[in-house]
C-alpha atoms as a PDB file:
ATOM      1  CA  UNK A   1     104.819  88.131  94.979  1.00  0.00           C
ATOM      2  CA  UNK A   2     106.614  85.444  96.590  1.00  0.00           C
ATOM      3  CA  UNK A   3     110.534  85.302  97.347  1.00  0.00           C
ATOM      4  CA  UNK A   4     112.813  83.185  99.704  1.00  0.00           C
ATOM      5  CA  UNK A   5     111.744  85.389 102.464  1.00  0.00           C
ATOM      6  CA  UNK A   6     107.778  84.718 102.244  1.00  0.00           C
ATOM      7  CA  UNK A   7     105.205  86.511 100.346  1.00  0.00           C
ATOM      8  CA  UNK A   8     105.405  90.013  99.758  1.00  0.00           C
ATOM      9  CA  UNK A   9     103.100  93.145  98.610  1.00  0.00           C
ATOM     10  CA  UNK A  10     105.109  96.176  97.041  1.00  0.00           C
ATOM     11  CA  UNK A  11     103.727  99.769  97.915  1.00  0.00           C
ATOM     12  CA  UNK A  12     104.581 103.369  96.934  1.00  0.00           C
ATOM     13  CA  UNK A  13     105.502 105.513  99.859  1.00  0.00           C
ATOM     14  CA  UNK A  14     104.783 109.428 100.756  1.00  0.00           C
ATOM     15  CA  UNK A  15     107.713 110.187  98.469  1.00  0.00           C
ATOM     16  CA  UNK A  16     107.073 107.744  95.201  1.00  0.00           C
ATOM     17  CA  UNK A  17     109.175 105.146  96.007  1.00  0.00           C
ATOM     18  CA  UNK A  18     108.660 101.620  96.019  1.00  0.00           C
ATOM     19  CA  UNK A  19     109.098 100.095  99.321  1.00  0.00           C
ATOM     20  CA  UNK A  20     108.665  95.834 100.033  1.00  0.00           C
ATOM     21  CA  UNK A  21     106.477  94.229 102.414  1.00  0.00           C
ATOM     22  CA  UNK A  22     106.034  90.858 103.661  1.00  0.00           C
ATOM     23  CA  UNK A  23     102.555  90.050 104.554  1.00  0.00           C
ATOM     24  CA  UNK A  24     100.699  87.534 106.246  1.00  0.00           C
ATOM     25  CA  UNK A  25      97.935  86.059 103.695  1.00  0.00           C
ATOM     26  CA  UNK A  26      94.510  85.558 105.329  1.00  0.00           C
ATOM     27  CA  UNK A  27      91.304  84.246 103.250  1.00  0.00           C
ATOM     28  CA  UNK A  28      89.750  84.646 100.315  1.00  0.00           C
ATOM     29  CA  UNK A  29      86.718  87.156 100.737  1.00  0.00           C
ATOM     30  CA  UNK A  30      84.599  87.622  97.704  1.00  0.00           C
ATOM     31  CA  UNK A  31      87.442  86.266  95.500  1.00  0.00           C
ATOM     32  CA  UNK A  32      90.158  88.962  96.846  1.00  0.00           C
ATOM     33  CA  UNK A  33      93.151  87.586  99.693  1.00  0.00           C
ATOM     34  CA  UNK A  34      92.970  89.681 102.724  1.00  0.00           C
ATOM     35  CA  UNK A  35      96.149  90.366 104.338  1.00  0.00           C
ATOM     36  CA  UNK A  36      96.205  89.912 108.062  1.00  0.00           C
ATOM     37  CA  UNK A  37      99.499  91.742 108.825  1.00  0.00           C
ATOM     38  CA  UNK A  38     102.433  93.608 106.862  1.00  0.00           C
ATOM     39  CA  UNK A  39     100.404  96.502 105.365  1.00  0.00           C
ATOM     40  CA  UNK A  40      98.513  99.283 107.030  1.00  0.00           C
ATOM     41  CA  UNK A  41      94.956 100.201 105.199  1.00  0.00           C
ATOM     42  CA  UNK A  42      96.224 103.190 104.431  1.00  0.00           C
ATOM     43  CA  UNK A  43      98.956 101.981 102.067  1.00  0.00           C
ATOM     44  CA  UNK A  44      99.064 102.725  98.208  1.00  0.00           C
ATOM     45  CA  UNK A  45      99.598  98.778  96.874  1.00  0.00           C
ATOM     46  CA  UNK A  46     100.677  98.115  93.929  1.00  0.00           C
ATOM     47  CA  UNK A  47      98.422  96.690  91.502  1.00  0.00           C
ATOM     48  CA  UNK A  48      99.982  97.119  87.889  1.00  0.00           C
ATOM     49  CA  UNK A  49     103.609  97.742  86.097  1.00  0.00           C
ATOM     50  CA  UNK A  50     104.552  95.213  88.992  1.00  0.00           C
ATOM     51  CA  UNK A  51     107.530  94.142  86.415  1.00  0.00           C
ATOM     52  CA  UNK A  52     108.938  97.785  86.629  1.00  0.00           C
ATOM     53  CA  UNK A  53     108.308  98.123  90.133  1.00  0.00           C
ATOM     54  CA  UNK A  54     111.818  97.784  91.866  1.00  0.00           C
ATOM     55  CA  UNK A  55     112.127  98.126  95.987  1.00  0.00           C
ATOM     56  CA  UNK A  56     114.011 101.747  96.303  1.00  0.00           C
ATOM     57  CA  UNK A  57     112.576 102.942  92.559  1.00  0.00           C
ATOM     58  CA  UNK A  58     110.822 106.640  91.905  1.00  0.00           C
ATOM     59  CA  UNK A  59     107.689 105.943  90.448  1.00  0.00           C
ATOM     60  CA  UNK A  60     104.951 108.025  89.256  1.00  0.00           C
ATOM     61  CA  UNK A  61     101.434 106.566  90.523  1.00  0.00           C
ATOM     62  CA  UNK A  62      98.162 106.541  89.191  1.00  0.00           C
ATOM     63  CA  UNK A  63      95.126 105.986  90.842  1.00  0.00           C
ATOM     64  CA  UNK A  64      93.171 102.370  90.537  1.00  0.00           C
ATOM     65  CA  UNK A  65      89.767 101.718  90.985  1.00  0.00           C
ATOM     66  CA  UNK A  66      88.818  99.020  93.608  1.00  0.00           C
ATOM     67  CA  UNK A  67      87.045  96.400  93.543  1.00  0.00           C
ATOM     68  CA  UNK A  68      86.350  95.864  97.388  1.00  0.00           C
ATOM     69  CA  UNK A  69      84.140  98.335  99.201  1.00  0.00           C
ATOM     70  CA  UNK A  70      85.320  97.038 102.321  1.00  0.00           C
ATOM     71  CA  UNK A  71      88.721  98.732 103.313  1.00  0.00           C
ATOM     72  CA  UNK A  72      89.583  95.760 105.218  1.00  0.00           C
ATOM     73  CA  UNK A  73      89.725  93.710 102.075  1.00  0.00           C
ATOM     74  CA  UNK A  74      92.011  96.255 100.103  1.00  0.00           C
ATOM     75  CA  UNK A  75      93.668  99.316 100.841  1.00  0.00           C
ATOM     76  CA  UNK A  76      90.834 101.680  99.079  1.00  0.00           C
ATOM     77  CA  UNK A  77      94.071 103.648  98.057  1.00  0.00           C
ATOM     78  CA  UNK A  78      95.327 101.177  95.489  1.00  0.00           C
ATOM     79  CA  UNK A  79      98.098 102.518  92.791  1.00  0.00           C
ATOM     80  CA  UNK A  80      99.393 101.478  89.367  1.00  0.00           C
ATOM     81  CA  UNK A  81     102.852 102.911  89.191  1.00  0.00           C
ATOM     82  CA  UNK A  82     104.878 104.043  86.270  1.00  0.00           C
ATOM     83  CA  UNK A  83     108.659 104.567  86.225  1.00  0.00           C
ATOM     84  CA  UNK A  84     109.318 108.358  86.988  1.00  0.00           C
ATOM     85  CA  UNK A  85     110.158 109.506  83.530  1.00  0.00           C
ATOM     86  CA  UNK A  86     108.627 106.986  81.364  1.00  0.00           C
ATOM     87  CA  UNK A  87     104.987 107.049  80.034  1.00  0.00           C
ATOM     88  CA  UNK A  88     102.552 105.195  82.254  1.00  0.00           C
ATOM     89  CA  UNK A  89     101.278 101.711  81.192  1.00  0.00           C
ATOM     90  CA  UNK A  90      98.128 101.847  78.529  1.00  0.00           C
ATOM     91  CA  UNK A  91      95.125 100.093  80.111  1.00  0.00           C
END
């Protein structure tokens, strides 16, 4: 997303919670934006339910398949989340 402060990815931390980064956007590699700094590779993004994805929120995560094969491209841990309590999203 994108806010006063810059762009931003949201990610779901060791505990389930939604935590917001600003990034750095590099390039466009095989039609996917690699981000240069702001995320480690090892970070569960947020790809889906962004709309009920608030910074400080419990969520439950679900695993997403990835598109890249290159880690560098997209953290290979990617995660849909789902408010803690509610049903997850239908895909």
């Amino acid at each position: 997303g994108t806010d006063q402060g810059g762009q931003y990815l949201l990610t779901v931390n060791a505990k389930d919670v939604v935590v917001q980064h600003y990034v750095k956007i590099g390039p466009s590699v095989d039609g996917m934006l690699v981000i240069e700094d702001g995320i480690g590779a090892d970070e569960r993004v947020v790809v889906s339910g962004i709309q009920r994805a608030i910074p400080g929120a419990k969520v439950a995560p679900e695993q997403a398949a990835t598109k890249a094969s290159d880690a560098t491209a997209t953290p290979s841990t990617s995660n849909s989340p789902a408010p803690a309590g509610n049903a997850p999203a239908k895909r």
